[in-house]
Structures are given as C-alpha cells and as structure tokens.
PDB file of N, CA and C in Angstrom:
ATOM      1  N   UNK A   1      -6.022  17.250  15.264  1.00  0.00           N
ATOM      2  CA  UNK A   1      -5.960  15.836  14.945  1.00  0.00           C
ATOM      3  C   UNK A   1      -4.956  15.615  13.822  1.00  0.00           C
ATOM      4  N   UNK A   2      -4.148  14.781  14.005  1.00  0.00           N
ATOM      5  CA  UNK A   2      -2.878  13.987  13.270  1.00  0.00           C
ATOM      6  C   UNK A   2      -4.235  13.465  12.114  1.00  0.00           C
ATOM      7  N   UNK A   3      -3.844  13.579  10.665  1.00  0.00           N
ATOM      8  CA  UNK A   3      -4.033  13.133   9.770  1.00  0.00           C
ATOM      9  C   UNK A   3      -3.236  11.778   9.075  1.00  0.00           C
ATOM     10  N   UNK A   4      -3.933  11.222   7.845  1.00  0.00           N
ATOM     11  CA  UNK A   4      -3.868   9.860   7.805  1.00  0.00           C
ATOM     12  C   UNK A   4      -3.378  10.092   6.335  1.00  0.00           C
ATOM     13  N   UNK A   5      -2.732   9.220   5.220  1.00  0.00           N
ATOM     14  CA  UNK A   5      -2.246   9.317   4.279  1.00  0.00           C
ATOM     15  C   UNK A   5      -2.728   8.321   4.070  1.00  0.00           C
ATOM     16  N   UNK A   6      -3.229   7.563   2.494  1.00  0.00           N
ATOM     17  CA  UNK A   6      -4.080   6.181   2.083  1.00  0.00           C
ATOM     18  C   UNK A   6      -3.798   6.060   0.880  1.00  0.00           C
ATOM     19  N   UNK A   7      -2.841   5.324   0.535  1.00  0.00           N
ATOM     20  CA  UNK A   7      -2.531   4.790  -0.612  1.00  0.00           C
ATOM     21  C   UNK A   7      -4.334   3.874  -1.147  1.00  0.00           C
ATOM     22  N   UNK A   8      -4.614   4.472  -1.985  1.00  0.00           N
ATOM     23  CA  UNK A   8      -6.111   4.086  -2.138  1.00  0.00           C
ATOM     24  C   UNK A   8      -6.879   3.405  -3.694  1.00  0.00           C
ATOM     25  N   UNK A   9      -7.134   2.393  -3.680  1.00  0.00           N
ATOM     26  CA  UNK A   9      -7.932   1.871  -5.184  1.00  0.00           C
ATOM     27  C   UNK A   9      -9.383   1.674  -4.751  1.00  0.00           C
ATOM     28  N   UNK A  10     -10.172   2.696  -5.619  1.00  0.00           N
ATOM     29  CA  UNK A  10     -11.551   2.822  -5.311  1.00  0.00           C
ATOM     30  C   UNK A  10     -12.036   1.473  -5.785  1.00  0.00           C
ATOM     31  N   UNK A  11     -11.335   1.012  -7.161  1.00  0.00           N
ATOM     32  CA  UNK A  11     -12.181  -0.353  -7.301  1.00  0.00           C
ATOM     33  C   UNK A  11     -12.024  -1.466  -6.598  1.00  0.00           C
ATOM     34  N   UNK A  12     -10.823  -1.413  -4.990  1.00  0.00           N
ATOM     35  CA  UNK A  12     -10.581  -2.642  -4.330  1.00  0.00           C
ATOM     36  C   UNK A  12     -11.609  -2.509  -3.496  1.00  0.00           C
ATOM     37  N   UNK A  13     -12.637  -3.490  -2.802  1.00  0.00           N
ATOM     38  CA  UNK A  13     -13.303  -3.712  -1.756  1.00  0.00           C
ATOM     39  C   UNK A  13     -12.406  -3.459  -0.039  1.00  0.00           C
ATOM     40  N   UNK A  14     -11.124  -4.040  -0.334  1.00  0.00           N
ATOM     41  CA  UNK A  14     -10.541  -3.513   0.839  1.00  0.00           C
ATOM     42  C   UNK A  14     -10.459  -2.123   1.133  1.00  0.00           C
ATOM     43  N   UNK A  15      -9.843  -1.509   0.110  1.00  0.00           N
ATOM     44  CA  UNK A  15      -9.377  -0.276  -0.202  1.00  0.00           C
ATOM     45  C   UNK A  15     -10.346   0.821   0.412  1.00  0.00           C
ATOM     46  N   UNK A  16     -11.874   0.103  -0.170  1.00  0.00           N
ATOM     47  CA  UNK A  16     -13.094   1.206  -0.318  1.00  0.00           C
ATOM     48  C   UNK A  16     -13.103   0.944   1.992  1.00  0.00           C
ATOM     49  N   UNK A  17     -13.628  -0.541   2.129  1.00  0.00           N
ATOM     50  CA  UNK A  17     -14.202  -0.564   3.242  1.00  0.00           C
ATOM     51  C   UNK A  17     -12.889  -0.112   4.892  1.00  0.00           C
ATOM     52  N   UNK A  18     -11.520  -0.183   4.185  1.00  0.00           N
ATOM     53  CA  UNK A  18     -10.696   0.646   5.160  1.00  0.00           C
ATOM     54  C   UNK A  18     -10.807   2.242   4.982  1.00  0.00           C
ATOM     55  N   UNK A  19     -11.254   2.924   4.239  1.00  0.00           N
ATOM     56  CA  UNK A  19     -11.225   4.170   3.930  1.00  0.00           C
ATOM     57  C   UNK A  19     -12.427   4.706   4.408  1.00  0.00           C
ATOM     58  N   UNK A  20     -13.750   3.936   4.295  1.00  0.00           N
ATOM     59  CA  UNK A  20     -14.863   3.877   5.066  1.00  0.00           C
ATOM     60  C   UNK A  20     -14.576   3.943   6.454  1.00  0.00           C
ATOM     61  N   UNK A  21     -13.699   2.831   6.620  1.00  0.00           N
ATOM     62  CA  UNK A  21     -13.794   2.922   8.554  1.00  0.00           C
ATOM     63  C   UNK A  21     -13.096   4.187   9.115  1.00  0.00           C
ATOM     64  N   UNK A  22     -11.786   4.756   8.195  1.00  0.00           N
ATOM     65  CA  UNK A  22     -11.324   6.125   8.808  1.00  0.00           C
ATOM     66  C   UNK A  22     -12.277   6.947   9.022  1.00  0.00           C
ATOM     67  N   UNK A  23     -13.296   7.396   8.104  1.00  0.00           N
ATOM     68  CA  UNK A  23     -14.166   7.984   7.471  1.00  0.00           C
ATOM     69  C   UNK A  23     -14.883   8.014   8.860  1.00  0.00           C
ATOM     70  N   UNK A  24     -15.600   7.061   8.974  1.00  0.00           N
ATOM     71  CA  UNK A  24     -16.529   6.940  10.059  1.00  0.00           C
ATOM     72  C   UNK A  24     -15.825   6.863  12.018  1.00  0.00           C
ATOM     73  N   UNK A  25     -14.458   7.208  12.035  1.00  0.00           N
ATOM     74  CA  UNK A  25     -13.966   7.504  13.104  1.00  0.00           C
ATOM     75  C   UNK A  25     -13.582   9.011  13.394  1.00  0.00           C
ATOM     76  N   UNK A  26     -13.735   9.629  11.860  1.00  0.00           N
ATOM     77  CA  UNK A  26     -13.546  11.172  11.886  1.00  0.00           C
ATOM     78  C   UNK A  26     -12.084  11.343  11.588  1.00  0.00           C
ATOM     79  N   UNK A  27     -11.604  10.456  11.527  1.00  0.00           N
ATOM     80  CA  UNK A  27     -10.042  10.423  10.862  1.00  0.00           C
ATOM     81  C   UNK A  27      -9.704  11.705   9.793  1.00  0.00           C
ATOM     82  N   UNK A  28      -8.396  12.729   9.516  1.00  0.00           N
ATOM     83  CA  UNK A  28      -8.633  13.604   8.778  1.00  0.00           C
ATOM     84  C   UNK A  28      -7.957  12.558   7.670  1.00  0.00           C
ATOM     85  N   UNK A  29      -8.236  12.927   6.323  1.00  0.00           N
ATOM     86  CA  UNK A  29      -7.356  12.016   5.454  1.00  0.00           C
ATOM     87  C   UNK A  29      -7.298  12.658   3.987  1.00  0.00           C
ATOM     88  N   UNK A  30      -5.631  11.885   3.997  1.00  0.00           N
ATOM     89  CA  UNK A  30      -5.224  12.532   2.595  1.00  0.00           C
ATOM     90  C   UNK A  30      -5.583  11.159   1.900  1.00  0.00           C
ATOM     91  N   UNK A  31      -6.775  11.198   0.500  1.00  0.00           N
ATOM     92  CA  UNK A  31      -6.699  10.086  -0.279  1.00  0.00           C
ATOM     93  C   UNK A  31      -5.217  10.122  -1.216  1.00  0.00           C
ATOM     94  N   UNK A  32      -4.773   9.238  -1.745  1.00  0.00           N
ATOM     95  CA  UNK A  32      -3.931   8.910  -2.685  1.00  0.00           C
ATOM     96  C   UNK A  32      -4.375   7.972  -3.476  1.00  0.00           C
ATOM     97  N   UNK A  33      -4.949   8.290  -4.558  1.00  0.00           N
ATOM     98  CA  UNK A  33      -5.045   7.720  -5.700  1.00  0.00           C
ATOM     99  C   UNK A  33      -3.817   6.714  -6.310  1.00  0.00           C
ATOM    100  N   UNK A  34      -3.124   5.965  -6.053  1.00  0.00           N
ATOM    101  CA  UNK A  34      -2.036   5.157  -6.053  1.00  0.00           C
ATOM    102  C   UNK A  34      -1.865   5.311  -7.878  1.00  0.00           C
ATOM    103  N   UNK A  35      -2.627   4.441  -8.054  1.00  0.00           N
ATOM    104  CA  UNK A  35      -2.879   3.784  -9.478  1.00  0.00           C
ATOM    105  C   UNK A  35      -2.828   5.063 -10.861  1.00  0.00           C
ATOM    106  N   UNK A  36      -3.143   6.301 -10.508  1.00  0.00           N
ATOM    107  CA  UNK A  36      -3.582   7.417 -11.087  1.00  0.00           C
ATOM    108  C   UNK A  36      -2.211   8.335 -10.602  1.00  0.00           C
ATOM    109  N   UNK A  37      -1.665   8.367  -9.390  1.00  0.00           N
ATOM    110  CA  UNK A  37      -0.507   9.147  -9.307  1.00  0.00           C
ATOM    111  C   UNK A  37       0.524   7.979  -8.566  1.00  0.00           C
ATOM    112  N   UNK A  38       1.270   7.448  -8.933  1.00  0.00           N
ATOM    113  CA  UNK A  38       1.463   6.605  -8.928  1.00  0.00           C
ATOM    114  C   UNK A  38       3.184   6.909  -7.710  1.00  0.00           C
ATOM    115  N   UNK A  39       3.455   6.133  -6.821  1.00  0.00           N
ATOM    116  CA  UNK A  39       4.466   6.307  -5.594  1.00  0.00           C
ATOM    117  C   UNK A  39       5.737   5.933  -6.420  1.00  0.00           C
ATOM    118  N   UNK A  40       6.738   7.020  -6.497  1.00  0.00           N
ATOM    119  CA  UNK A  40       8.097   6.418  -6.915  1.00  0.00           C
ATOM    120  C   UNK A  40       9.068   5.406  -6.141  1.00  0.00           C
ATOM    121  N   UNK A  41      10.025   4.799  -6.051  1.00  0.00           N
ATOM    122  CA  UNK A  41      10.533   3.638  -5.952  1.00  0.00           C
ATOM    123  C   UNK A  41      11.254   4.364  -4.517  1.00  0.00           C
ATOM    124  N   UNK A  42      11.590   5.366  -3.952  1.00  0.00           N
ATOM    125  CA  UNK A  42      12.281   5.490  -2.804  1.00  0.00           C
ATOM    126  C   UNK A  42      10.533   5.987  -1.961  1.00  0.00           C
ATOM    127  N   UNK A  43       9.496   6.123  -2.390  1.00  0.00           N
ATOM    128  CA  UNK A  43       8.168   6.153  -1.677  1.00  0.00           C
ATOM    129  C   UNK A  43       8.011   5.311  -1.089  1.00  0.00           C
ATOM    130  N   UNK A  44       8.137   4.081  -2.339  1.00  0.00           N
ATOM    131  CA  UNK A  44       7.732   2.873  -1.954  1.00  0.00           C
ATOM    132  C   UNK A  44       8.604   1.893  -1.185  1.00  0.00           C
ATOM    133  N   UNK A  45      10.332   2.396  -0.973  1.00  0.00           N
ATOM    134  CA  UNK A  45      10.984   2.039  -0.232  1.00  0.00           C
ATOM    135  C   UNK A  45      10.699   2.412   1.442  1.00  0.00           C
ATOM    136  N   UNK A  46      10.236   3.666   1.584  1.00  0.00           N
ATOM    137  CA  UNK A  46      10.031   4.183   2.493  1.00  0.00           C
ATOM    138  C   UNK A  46       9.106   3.615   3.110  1.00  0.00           C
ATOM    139  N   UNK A  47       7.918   3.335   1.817  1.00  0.00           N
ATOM    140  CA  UNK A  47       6.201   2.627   2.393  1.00  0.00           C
ATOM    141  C   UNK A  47       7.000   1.236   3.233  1.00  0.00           C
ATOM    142  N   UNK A  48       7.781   0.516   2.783  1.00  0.00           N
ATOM    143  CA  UNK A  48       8.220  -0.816   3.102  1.00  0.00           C
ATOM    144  C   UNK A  48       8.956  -0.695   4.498  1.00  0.00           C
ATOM    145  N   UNK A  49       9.651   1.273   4.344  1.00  0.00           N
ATOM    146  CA  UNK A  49      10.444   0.817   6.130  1.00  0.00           C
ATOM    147  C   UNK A  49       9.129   1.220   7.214  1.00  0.00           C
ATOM    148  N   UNK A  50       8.376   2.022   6.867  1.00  0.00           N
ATOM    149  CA  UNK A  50       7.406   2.303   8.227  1.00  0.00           C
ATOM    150  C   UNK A  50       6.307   0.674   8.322  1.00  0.00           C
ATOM    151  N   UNK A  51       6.546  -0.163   6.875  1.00  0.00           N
ATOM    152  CA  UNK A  51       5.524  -0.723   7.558  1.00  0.00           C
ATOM    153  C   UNK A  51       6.243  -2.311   8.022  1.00  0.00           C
ATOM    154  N   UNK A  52       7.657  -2.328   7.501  1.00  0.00           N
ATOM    155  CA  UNK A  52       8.439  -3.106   8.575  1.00  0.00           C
ATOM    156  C   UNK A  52       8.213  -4.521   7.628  1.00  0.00           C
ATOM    157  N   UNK A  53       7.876  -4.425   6.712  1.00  0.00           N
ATOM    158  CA  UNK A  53       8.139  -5.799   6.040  1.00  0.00           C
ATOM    159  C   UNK A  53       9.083  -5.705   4.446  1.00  0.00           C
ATOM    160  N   UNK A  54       9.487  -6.274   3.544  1.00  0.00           N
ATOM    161  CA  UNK A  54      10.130  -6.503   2.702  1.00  0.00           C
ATOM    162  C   UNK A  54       9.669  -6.563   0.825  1.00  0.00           C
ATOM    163  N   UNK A  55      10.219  -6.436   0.233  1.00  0.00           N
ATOM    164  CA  UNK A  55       9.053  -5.847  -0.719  1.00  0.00           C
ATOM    165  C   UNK A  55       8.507  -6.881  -1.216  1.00  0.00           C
ATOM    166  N   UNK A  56       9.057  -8.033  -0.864  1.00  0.00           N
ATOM    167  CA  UNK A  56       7.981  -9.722  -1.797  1.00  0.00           C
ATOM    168  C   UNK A  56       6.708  -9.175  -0.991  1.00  0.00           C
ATOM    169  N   UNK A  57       6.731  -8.790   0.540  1.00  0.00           N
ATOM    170  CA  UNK A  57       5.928  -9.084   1.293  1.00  0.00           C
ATOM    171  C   UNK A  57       4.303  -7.838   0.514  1.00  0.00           C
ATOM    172  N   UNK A  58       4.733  -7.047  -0.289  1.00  0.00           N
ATOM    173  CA  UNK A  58       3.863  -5.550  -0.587  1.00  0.00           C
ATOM    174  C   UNK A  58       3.469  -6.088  -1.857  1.00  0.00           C
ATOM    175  N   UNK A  59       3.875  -7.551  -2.822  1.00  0.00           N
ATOM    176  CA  UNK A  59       3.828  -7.217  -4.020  1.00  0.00           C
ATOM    177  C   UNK A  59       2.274  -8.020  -3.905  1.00  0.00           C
ATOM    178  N   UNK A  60       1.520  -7.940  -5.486  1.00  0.00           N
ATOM    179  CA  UNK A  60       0.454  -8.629  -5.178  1.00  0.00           C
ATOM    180  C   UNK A  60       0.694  -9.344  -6.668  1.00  0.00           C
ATOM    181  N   UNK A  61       1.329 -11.349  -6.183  1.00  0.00           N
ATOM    182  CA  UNK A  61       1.514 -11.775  -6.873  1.00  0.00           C
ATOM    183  C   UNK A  61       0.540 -12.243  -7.829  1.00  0.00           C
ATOM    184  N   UNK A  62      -0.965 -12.015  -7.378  1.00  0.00           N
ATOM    185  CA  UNK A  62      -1.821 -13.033  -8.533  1.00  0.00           C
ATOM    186  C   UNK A  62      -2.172 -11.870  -9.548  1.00  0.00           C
ATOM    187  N   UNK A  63      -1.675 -10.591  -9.924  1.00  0.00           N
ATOM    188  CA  UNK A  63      -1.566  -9.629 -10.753  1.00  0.00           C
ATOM    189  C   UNK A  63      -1.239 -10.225 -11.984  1.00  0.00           C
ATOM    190  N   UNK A  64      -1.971 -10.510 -13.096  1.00  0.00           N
ATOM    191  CA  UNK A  64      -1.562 -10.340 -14.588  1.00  0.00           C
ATOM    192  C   UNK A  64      -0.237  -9.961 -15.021  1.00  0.00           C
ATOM    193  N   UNK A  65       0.096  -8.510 -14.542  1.00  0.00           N
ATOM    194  CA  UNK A  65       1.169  -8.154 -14.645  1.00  0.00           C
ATOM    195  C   UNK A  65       2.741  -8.629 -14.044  1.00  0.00           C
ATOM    196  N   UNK A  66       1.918  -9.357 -12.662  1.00  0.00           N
ATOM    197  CA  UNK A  66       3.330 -10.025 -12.604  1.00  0.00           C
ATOM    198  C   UNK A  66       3.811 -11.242 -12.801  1.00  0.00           C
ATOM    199  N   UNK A  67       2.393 -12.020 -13.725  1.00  0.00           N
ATOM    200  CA  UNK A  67       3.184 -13.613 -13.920  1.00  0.00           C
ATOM    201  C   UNK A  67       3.558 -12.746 -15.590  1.00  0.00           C
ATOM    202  N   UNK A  68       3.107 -11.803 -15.865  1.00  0.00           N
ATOM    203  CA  UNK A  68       4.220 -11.340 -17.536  1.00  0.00           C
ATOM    204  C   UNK A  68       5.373 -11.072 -17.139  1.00  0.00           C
ATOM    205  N   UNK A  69       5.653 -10.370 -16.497  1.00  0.00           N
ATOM    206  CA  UNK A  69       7.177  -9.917 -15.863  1.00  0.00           C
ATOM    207  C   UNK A  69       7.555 -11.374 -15.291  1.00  0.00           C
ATOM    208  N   UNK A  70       7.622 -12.077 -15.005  1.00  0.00           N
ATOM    209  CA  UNK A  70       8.216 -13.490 -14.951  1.00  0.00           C
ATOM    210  C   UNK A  70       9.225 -13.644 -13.629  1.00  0.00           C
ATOM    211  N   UNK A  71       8.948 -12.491 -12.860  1.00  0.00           N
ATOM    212  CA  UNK A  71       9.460 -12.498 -11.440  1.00  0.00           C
ATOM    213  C   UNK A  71       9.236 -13.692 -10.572  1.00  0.00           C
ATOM    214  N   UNK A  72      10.561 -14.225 -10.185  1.00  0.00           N
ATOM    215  CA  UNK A  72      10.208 -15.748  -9.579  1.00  0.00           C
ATOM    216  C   UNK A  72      10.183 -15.160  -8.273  1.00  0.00           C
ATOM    217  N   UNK A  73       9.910 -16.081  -7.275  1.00  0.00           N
ATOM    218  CA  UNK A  73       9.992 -15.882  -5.747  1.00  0.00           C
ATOM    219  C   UNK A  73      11.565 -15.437  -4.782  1.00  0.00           C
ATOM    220  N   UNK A  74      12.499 -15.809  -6.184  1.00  0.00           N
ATOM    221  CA  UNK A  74      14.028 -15.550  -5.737  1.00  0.00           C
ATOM    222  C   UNK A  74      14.249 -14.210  -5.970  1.00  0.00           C
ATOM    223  N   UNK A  75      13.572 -12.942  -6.473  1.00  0.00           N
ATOM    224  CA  UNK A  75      13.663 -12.167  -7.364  1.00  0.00           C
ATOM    225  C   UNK A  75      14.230 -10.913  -6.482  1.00  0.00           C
ATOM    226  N   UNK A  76      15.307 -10.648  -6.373  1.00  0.00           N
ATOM    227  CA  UNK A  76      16.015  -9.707  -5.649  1.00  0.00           C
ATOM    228  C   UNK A  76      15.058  -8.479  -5.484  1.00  0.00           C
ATOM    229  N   UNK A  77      14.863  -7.515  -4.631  1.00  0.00           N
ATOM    230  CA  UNK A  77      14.081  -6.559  -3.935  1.00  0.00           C
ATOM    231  C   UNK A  77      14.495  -5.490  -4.667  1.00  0.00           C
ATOM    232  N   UNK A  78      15.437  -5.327  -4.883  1.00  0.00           N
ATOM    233  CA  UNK A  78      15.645  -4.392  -6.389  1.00  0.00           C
ATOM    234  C   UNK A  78      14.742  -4.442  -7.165  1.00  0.00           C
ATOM    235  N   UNK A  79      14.423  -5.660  -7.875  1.00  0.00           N
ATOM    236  CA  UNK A  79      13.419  -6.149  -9.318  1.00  0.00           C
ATOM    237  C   UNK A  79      12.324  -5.966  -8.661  1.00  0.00           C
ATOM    238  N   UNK A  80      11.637  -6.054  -7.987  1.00  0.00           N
ATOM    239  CA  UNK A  80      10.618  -5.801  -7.078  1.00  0.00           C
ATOM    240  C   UNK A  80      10.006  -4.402  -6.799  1.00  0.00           C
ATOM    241  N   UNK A  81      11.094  -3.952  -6.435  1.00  0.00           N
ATOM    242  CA  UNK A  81      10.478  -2.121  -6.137  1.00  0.00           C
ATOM    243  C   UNK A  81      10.578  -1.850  -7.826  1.00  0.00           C
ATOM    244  N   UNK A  82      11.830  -2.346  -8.320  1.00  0.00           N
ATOM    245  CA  UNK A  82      11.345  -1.455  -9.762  1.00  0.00           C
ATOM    246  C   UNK A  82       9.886  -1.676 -10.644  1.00  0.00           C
ATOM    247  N   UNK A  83       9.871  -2.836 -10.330  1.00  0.00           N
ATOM    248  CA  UNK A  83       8.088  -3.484 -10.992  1.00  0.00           C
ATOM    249  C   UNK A  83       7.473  -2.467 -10.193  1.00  0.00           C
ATOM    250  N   UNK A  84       7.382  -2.504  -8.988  1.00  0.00           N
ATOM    251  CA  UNK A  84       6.192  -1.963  -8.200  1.00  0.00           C
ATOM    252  C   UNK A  84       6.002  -0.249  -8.710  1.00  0.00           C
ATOM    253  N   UNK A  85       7.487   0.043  -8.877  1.00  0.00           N
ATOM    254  CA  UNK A  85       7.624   1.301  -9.113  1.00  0.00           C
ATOM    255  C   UNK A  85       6.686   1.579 -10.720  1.00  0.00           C
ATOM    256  N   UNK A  86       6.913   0.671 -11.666  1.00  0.00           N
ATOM    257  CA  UNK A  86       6.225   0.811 -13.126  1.00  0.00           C
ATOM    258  C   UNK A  86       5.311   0.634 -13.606  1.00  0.00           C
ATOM    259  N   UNK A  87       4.701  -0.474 -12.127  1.00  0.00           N
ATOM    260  CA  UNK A  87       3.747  -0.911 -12.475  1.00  0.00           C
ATOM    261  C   UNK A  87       2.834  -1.229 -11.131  1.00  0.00           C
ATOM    262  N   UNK A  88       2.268   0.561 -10.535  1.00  0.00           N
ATOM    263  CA  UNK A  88       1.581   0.082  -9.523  1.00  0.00           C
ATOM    264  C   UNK A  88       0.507  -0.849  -8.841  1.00  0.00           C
ATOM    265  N   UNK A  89      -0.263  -1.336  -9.800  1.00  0.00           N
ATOM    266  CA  UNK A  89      -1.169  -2.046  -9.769  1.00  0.00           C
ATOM    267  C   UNK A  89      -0.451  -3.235  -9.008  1.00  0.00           C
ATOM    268  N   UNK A  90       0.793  -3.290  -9.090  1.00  0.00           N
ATOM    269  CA  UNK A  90       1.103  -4.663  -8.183  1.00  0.00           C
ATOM    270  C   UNK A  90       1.631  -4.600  -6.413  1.00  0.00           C
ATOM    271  N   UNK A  91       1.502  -3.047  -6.141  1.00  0.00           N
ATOM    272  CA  UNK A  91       1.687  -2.855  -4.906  1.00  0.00           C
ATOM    273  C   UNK A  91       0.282  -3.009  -4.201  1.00  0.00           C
ATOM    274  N   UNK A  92       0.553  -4.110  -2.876  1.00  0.00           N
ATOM    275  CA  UNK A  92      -0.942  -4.189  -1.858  1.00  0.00           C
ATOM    276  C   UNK A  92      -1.285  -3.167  -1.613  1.00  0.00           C
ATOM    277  N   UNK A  93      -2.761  -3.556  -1.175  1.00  0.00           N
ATOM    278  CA  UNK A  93      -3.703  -2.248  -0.778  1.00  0.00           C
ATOM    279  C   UNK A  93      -4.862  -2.642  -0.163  1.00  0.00           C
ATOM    280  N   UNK A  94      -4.917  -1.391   1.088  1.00  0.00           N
ATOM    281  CA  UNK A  94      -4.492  -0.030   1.045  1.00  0.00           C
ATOM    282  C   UNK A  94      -3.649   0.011   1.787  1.00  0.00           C
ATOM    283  N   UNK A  95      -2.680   0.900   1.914  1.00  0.00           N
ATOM    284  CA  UNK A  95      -1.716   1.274   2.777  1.00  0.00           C
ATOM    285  C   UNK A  95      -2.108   2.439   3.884  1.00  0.00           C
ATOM    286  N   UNK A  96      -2.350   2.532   5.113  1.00  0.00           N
ATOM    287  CA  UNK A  96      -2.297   3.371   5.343  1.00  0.00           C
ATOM    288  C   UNK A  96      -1.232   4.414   6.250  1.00  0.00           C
ATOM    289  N   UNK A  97      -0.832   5.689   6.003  1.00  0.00           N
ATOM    290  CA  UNK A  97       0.373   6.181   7.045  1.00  0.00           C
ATOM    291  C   UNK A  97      -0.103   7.254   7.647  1.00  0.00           C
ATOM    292  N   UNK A  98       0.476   7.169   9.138  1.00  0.00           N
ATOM    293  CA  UNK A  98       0.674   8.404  10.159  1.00  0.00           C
ATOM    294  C   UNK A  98       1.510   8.653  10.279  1.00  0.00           C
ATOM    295  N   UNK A  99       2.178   9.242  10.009  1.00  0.00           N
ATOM    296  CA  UNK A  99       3.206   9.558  11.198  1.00  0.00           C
ATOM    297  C   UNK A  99       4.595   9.391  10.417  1.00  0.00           C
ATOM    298  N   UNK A 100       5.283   8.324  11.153  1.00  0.00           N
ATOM    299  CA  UNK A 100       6.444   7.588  10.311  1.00  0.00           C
ATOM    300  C   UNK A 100       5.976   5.824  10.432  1.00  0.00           C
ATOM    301  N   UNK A 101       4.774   5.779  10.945  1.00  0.00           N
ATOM    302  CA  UNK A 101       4.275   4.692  11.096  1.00  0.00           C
ATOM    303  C   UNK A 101       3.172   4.395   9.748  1.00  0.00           C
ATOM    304  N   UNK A 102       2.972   2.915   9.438  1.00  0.00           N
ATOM    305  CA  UNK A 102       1.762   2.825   8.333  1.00  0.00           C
ATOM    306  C   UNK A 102       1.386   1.105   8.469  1.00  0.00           C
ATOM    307  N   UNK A 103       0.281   1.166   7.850  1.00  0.00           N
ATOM    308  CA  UNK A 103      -0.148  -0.520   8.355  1.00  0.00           C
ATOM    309  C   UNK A 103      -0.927  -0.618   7.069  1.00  0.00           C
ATOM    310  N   UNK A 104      -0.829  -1.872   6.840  1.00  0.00           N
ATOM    311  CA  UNK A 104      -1.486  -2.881   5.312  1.00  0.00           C
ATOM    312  C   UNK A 104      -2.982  -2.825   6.060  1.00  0.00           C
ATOM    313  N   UNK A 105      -4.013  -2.411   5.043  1.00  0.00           N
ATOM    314  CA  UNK A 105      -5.231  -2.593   5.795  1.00  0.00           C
ATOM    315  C   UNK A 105      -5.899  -3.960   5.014  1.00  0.00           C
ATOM    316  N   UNK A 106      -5.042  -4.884   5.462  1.00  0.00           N
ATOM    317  CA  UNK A 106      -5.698  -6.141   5.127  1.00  0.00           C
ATOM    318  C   UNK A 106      -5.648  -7.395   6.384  1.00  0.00           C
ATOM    319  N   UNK A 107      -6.663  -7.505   6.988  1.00  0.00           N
ATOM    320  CA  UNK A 107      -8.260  -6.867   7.128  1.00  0.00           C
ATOM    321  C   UNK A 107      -7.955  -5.344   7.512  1.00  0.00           C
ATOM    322  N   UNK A 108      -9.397  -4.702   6.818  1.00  0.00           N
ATOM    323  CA  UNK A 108      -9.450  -3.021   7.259  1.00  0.00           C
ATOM    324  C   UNK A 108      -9.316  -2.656   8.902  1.00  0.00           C
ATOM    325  N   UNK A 109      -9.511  -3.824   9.587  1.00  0.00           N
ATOM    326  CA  UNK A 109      -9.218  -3.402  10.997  1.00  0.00           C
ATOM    327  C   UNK A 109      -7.544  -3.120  11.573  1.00  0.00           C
ATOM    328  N   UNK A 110      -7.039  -3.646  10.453  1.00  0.00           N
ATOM    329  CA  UNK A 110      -5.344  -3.569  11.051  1.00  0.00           C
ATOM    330  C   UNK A 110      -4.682  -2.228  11.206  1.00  0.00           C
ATOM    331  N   UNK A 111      -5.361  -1.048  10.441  1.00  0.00           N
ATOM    332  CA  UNK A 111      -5.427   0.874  10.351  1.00  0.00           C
ATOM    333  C   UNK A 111      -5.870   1.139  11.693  1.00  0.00           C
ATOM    334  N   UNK A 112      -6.657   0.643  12.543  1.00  0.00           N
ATOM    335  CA  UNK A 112      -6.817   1.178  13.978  1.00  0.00           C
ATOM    336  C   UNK A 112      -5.626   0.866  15.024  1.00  0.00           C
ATOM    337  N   UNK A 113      -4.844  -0.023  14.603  1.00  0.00           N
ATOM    338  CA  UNK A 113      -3.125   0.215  15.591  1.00  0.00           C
ATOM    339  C   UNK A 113      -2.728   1.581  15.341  1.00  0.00           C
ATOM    340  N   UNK A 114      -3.204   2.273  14.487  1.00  0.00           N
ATOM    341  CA  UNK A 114      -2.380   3.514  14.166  1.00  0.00           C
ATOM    342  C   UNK A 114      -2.574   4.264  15.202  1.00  0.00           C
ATOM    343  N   UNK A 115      -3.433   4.235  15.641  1.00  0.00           N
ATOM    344  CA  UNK A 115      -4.373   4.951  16.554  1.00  0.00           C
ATOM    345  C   UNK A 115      -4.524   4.296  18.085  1.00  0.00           C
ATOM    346  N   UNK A 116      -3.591   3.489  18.518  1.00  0.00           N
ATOM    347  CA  UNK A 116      -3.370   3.281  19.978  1.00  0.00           C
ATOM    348  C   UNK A 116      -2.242   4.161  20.731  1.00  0.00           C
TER     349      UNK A 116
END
C-alpha cells in the first residue's frame, strides 16, 4: 500500500478529523507536524503545484499573523510563500499527499480523491 504524507495541526479540528478518516481506512501515513517542523518555501511551492491552486489560495487569511504582516490581497506570490515559509501557522490545513498528487482536506472528505 502507497502511503500518505499529512501536513498536520493536532490542535485543528479539521486536521485531527481528516487524519482520523485515513486512520480508519487503514491508510499507511507519514504525520508531519507542520507547525513544529516547519515546510521550506520550494516544499511549499511544490505543496501548491500537486495541489493545483496558487498561494493566496493556501494562505489562511484570518491568522493574527497575517493582518500584522499587512499583506493586501494584491500581494505578489513571492510575499506569500515567503510569509508562509516564516510563518507556518498561515499555511491551510491539512494537506494531504500521495504520490505527486495532494488535496486540501477541507471538508476531510476531499483526501478520499486520492484514492480513486
């Protein structure tokens, strides 16, 4: 069995109840502690090409941290991965990857495309 990679925050409710559902399909899985080992800026470029969207689309604007950083909505994708890069707490979650493929598990059901 192909194993699963999970960008993972135990204190998100998403985070916990997509990691649950691998869990309970027998999924093999690598946790990633995101927040604690944190994805460098060509990771997180990479996270952005398997999962096919753009980095406004990964950031999580109602973060503390990013109305301080003062990043407007115009904010070039450069400024973006580098925040995300310094300051993970503002990358969505959970992420999950197979393959060269990975899906936002928001809702936790969106991780079972991985698996068609």
């Amino acid at each position: 069995m192909t194993s699963v990679t999970i960008w993972h925050n135990p204190r998100c409710s998403k985070s916990r109840q997509t990691l649950a559902l691998l869990q309970d399909r027998g999924v093999e899985i690598v946790e990633r502690r995101y927040l604690e080992a944190p994805p460098t800026r060509d990771e997180i470029t990479a996270a952005l090409s398997a999962l096919g969207i753009s980095a406004g689309e990964l950031l999580r604007r109602g973060e503390a941290q990013f109305k301080s950083l003062e990043l407007g909505k115009d904010a070039p994708d450069a400024a973006l991965l580098d925040a995300m890069a310094e300051h993970p707490v503002l990358i969505e979650r959970p992420i999950v990857f197979k393959g060269s493929r990975a899906v936002l598990g928001r809702p936790p059901e969106n991780v079972l495309a991985l698996f068609d």
